[in-house]
C-alpha atoms as a PDB file:
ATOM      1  CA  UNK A   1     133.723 148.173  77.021  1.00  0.00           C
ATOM      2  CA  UNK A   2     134.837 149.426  80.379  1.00  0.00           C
ATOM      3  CA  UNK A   3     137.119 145.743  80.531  1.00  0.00           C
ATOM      4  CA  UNK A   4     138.719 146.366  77.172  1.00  0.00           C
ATOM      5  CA  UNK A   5     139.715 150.328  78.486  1.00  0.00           C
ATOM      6  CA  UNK A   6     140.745 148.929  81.634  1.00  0.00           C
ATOM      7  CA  UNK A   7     143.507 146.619  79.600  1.00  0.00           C
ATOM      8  CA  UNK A   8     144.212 149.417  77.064  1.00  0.00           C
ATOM      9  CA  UNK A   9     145.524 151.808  80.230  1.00  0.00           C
ATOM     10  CA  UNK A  10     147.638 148.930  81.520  1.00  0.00           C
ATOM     11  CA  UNK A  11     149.184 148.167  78.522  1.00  0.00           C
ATOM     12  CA  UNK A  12     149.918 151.950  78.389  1.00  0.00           C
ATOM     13  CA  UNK A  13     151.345 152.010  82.128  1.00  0.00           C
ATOM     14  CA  UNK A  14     153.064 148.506  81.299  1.00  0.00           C
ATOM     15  CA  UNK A  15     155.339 150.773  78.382  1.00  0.00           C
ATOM     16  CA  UNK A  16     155.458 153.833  80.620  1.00  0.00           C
ATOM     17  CA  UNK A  17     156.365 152.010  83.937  1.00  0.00           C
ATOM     18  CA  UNK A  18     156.345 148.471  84.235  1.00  0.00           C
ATOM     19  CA  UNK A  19     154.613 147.030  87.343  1.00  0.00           C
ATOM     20  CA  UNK A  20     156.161 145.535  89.905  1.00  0.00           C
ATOM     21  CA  UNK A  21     155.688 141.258  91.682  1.00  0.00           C
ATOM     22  CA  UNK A  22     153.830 141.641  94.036  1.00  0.00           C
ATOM     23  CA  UNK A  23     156.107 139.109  95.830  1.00  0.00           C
ATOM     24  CA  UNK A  24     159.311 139.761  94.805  1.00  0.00           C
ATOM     25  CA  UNK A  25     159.352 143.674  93.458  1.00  0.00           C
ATOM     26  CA  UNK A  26     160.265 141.899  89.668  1.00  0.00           C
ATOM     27  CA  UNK A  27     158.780 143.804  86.712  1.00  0.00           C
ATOM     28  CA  UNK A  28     155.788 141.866  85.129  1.00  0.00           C
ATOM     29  CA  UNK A  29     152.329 142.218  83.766  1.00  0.00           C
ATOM     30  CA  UNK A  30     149.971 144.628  85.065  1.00  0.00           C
ATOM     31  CA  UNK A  31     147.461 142.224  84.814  1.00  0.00           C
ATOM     32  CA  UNK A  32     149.129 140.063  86.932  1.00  0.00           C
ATOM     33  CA  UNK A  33     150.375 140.300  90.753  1.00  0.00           C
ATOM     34  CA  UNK A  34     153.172 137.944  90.222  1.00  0.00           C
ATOM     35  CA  UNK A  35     155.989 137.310  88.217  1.00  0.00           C
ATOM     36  CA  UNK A  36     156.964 134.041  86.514  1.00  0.00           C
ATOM     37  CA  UNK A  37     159.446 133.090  88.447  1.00  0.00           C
ATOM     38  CA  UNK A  38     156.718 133.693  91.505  1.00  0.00           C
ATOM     39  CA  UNK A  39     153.905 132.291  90.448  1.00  0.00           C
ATOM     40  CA  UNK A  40     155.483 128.739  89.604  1.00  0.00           C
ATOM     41  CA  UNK A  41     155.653 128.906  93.766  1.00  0.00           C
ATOM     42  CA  UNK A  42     151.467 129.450  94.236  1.00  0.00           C
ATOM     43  CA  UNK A  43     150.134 126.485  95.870  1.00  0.00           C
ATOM     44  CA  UNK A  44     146.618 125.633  95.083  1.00  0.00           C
ATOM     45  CA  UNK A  45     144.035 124.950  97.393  1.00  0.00           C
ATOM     46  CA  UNK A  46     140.989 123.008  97.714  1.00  0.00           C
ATOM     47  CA  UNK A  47     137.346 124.450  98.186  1.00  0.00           C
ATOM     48  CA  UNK A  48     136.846 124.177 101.803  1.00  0.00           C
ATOM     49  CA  UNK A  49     134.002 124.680 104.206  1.00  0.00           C
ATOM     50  CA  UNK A  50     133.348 126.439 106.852  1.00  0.00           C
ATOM     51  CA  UNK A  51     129.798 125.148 109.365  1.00  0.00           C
ATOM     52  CA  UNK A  52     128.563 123.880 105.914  1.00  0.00           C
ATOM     53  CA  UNK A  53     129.604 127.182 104.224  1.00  0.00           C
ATOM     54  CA  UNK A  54     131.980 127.357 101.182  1.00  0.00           C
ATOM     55  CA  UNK A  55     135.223 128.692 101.633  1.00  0.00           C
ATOM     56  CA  UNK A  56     136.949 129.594  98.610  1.00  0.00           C
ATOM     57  CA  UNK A  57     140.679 130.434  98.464  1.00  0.00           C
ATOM     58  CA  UNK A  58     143.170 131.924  96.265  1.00  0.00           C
ATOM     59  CA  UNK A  59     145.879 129.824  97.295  1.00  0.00           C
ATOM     60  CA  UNK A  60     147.853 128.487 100.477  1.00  0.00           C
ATOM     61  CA  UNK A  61     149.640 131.109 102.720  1.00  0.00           C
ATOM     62  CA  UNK A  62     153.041 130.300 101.671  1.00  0.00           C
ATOM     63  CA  UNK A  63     155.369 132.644  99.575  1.00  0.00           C
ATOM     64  CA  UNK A  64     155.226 134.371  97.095  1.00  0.00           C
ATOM     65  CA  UNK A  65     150.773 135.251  98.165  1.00  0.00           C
ATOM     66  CA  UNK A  66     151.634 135.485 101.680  1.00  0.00           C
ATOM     67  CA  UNK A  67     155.063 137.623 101.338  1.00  0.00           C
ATOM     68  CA  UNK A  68     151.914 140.136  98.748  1.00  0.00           C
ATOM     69  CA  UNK A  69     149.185 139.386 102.127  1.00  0.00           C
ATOM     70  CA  UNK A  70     152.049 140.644 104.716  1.00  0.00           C
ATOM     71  CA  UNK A  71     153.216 143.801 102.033  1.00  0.00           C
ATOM     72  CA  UNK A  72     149.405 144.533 101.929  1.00  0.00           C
ATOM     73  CA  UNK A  73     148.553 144.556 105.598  1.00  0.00           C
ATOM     74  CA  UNK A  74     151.815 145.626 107.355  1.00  0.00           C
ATOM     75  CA  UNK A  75     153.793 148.310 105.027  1.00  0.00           C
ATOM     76  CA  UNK A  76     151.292 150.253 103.685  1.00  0.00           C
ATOM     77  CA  UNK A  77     150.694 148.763 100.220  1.00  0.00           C
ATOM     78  CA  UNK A  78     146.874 149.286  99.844  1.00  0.00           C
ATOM     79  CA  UNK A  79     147.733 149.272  96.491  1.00  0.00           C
ATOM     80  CA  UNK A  80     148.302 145.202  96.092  1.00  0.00           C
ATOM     81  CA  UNK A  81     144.647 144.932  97.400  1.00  0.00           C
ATOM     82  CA  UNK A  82     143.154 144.849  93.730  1.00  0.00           C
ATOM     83  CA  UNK A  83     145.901 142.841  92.177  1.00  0.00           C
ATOM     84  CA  UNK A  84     145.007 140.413  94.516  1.00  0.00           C
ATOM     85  CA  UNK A  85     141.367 140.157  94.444  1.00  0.00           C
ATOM     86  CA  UNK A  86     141.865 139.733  90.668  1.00  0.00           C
ATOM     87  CA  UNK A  87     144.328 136.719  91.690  1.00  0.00           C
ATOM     88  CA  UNK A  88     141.553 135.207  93.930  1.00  0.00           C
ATOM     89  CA  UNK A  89     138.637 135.469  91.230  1.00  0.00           C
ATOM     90  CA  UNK A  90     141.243 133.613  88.657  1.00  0.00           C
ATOM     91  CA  UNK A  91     142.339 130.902  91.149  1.00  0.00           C
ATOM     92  CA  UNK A  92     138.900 130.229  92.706  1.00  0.00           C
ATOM     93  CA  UNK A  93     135.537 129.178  91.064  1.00  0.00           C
ATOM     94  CA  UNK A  94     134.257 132.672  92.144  1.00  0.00           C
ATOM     95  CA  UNK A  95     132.432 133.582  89.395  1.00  0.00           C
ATOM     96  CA  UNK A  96     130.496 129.883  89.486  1.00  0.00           C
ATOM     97  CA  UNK A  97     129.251 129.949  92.592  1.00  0.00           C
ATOM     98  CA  UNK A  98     127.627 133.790  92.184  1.00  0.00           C
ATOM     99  CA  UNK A  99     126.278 132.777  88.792  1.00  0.00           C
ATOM    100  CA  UNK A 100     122.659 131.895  90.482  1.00  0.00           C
ATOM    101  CA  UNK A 101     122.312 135.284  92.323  1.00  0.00           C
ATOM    102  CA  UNK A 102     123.992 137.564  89.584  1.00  0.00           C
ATOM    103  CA  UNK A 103     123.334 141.179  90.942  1.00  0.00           C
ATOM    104  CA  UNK A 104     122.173 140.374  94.084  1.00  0.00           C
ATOM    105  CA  UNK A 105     125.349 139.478  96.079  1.00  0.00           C
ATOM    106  CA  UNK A 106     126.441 141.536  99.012  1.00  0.00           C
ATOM    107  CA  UNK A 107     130.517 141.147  99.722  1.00  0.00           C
ATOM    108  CA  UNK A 108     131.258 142.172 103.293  1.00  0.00           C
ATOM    109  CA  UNK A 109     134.670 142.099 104.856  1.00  0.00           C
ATOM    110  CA  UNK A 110     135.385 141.123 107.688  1.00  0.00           C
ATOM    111  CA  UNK A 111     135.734 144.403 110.009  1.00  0.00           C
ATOM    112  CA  UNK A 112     138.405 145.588 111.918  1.00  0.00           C
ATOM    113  CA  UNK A 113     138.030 146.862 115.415  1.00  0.00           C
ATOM    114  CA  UNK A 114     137.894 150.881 114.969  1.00  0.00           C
ATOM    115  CA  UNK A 115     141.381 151.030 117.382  1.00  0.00           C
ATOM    116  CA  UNK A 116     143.298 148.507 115.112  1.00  0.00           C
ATOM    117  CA  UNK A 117     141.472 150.358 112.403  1.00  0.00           C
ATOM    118  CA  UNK A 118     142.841 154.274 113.212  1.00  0.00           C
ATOM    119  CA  UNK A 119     146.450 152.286 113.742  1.00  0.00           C
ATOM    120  CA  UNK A 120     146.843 151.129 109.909  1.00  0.00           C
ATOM    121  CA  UNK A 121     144.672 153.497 108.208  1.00  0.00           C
ATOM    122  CA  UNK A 122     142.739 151.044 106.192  1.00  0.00           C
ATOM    123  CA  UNK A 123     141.019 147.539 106.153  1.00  0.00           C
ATOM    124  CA  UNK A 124     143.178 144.849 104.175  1.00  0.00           C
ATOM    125  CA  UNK A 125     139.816 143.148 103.533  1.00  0.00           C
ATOM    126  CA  UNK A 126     137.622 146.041 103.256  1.00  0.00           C
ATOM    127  CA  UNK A 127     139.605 146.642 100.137  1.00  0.00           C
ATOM    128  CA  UNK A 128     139.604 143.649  98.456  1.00  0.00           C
ATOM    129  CA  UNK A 129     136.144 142.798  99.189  1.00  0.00           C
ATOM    130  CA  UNK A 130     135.707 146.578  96.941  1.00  0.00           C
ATOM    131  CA  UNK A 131     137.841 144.678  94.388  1.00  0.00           C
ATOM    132  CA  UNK A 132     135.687 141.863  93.924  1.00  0.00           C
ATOM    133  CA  UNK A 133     132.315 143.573  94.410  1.00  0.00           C
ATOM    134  CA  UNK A 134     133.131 145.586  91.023  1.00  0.00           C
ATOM    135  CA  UNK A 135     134.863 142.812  89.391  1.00  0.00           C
ATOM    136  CA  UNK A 136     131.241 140.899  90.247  1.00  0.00           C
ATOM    137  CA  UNK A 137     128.983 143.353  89.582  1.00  0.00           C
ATOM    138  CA  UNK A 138     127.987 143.105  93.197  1.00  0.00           C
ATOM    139  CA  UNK A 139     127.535 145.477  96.018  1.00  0.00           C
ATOM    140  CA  UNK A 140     129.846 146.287  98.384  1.00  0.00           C
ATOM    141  CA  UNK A 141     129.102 146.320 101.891  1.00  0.00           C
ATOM    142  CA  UNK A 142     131.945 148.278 104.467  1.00  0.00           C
ATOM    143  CA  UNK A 143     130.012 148.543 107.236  1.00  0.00           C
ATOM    144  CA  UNK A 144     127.567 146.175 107.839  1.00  0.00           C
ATOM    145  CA  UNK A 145     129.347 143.884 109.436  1.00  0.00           C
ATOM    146  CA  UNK A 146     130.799 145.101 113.329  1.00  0.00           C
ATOM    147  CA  UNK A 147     133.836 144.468 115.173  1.00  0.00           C
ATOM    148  CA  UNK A 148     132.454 145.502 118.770  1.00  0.00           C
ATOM    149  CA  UNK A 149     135.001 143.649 120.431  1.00  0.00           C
ATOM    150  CA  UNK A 150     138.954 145.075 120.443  1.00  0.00           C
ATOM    151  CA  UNK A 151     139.497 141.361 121.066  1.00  0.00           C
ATOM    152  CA  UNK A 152     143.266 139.843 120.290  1.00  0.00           C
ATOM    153  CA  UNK A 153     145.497 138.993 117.177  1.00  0.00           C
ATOM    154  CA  UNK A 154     144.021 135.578 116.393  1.00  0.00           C
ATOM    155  CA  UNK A 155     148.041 135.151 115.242  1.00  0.00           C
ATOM    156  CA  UNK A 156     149.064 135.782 118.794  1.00  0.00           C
ATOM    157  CA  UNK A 157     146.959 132.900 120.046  1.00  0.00           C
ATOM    158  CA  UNK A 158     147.263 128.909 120.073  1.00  0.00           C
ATOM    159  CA  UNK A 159     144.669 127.402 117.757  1.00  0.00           C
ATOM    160  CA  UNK A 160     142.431 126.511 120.572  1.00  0.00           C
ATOM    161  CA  UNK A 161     141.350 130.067 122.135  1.00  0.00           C
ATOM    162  CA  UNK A 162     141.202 131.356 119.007  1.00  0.00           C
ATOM    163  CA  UNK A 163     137.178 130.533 118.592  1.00  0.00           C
ATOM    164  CA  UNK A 164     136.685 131.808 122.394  1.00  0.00           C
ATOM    165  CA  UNK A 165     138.812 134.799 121.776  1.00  0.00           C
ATOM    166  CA  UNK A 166     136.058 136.123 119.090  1.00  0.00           C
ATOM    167  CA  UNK A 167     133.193 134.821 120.042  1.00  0.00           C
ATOM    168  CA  UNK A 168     130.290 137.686 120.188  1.00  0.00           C
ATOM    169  CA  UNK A 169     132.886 139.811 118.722  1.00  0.00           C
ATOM    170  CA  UNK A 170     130.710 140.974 115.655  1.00  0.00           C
ATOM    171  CA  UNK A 171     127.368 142.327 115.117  1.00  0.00           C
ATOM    172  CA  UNK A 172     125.179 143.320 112.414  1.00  0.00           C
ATOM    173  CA  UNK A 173     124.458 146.827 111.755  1.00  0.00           C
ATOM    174  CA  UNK A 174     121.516 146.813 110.202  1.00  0.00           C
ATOM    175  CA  UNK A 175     119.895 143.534 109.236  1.00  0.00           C
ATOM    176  CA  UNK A 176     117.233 144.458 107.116  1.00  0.00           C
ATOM    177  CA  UNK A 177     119.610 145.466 103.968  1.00  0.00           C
ATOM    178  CA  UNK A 178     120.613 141.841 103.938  1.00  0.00           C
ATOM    179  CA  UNK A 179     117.532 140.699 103.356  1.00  0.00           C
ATOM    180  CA  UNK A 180     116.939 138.469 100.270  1.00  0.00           C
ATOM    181  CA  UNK A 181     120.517 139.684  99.502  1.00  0.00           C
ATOM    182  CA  UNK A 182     123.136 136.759  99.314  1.00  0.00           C
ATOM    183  CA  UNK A 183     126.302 137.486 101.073  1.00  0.00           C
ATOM    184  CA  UNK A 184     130.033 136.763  99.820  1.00  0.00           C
ATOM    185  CA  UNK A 185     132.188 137.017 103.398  1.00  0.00           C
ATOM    186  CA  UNK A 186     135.533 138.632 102.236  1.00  0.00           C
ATOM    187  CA  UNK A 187     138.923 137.618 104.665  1.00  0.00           C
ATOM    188  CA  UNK A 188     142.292 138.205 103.605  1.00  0.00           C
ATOM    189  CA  UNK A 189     143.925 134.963 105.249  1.00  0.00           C
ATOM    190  CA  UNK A 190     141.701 131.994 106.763  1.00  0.00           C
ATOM    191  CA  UNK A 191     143.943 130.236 109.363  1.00  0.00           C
ATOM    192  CA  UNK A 192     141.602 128.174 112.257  1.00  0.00           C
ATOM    193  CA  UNK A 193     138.712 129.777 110.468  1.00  0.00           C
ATOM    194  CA  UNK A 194     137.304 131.092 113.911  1.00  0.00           C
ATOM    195  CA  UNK A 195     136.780 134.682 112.929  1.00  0.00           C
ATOM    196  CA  UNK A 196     135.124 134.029 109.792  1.00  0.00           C
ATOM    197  CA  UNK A 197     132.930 131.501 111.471  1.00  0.00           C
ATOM    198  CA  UNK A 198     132.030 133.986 114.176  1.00  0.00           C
ATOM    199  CA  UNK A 199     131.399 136.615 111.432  1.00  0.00           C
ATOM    200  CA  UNK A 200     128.863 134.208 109.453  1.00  0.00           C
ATOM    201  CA  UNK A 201     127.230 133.197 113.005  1.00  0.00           C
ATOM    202  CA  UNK A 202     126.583 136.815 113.299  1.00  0.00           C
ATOM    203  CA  UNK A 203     125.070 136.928 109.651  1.00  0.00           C
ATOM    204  CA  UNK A 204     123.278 134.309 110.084  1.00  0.00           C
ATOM    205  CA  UNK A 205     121.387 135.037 112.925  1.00  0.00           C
ATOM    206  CA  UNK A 206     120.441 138.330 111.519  1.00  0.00           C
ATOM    207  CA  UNK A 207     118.640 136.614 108.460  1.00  0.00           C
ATOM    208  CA  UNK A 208     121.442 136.674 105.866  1.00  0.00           C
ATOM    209  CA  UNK A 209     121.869 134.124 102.781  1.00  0.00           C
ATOM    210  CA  UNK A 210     125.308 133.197 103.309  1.00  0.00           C
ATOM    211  CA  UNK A 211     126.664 132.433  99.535  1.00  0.00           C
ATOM    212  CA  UNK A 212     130.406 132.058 100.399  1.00  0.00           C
ATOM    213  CA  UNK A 213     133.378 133.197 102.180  1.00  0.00           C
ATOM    214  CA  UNK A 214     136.242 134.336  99.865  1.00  0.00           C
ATOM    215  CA  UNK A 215     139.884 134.640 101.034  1.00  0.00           C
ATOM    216  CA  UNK A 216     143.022 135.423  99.114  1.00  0.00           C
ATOM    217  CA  UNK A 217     144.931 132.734 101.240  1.00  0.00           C
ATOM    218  CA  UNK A 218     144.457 129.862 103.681  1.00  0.00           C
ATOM    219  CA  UNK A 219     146.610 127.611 105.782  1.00  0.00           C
ATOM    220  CA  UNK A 220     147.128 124.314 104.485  1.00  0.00           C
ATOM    221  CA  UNK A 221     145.519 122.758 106.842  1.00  0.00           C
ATOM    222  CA  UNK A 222     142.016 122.356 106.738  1.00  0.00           C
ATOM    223  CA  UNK A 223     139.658 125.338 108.225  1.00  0.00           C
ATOM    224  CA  UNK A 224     137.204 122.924 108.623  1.00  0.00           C
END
């Protein structure tokens, strides 16, 4: 019921103001972050893995997703965050892999440090991980995960001090409400894959069932 409303209002808004690429500022769907024109551009990716954990992407970080990723982080567009999340749950097997712990599914982002944090105003993946918690029925989990460590832009870095630069950089805030939950590990881009391994380390020693990591883009080369 609440799905079929949800499509009514954007066919509305669709008539009334048409939305906009996400990549390219074209008019097209609502239900849709990217044009035609755009979207002939997406480059699939494989399921990879990350220390034996699935790592599920929405595509490689090439335009038109990464020209939405940099809009999203970098000029203020919050509002691409959804669009997004819905273009990760269409181009991943998402939905399959939660199937066996329907309800029960905790999607953390990864966090940013409070400084960085106060800077932009929000958390890219704090947002889509909000996305795909209600798209999933799941429960979404802002603050569980913590950034203790201002540590440097993995971008900044070469590939190989990139795992040392955020190692011990996250903790668990409370590890008893991830008990017998099963946790979906949100990221907006996965590059080397260091700080989402160093974020599932940190889960994983607190007790967590890791389920997943979910980001809307990867490199092409493997994380793994």
């Amino acid at each position: 019921m609440l799905h079929a409303l949800e499509t009514l209002v954007d066919r509305v808004l669709d008539l009334l103001a048409p939305a906009r690429c996400s990549g390219c500022d074209e008019p097209c769907a609502s239900q849709k972050p990217f044009c035609e024109s755009c979207a002939r551009q997406i480059q699939p990716v494989p399921v990879d893995r990350l220390d034996g954990v699935t790592l599920l992407s929405g595509a490689a970080y090439a335009p038109p997703v990464s020209t939405a990723i940099q809009r999203l982080k970098y000029q203020a567009r919050p509002d691409l965050a959804g669009r997004l999340a819905g273009f990760a749950v269409e181009q991943t097997s998402l939905f399959d892999v939660l199937g066996r712990v329907h309800g029960r599914a905790l999607f953390v982002p990864v966090p940013l440090h409070p400084r960085r944090l106060a800077e932009r105003g929000y958390n890219q993946s704090a947002l889509v991980a909000r996305a795909l918690a209600r798209r999933a029925c799941g429960e979404y989990a802002p603050r569980l995960l913590i950034r203790s460590i201002d540590t440097a832009q993995q971008a900044s870095l070469p590939r190989a001090r990139r795992a040392t630069n955020v190692a011990g950089a996250f903790r668990v805030r409370a590890a008893s409400s991830i008990r017998e939950r099963a946790i979906v590990l949100v990221d907006d881009v996965v590059t080397s894959g260091a700080t989402a391994r160093a974020c599932l380390s940190a889960l994983a020693g607190a007790g967590a069932e890791l389920l997943c990591a979910v980001s809307l883009a990867r490199t092409l080369e493997p994380a793994a």
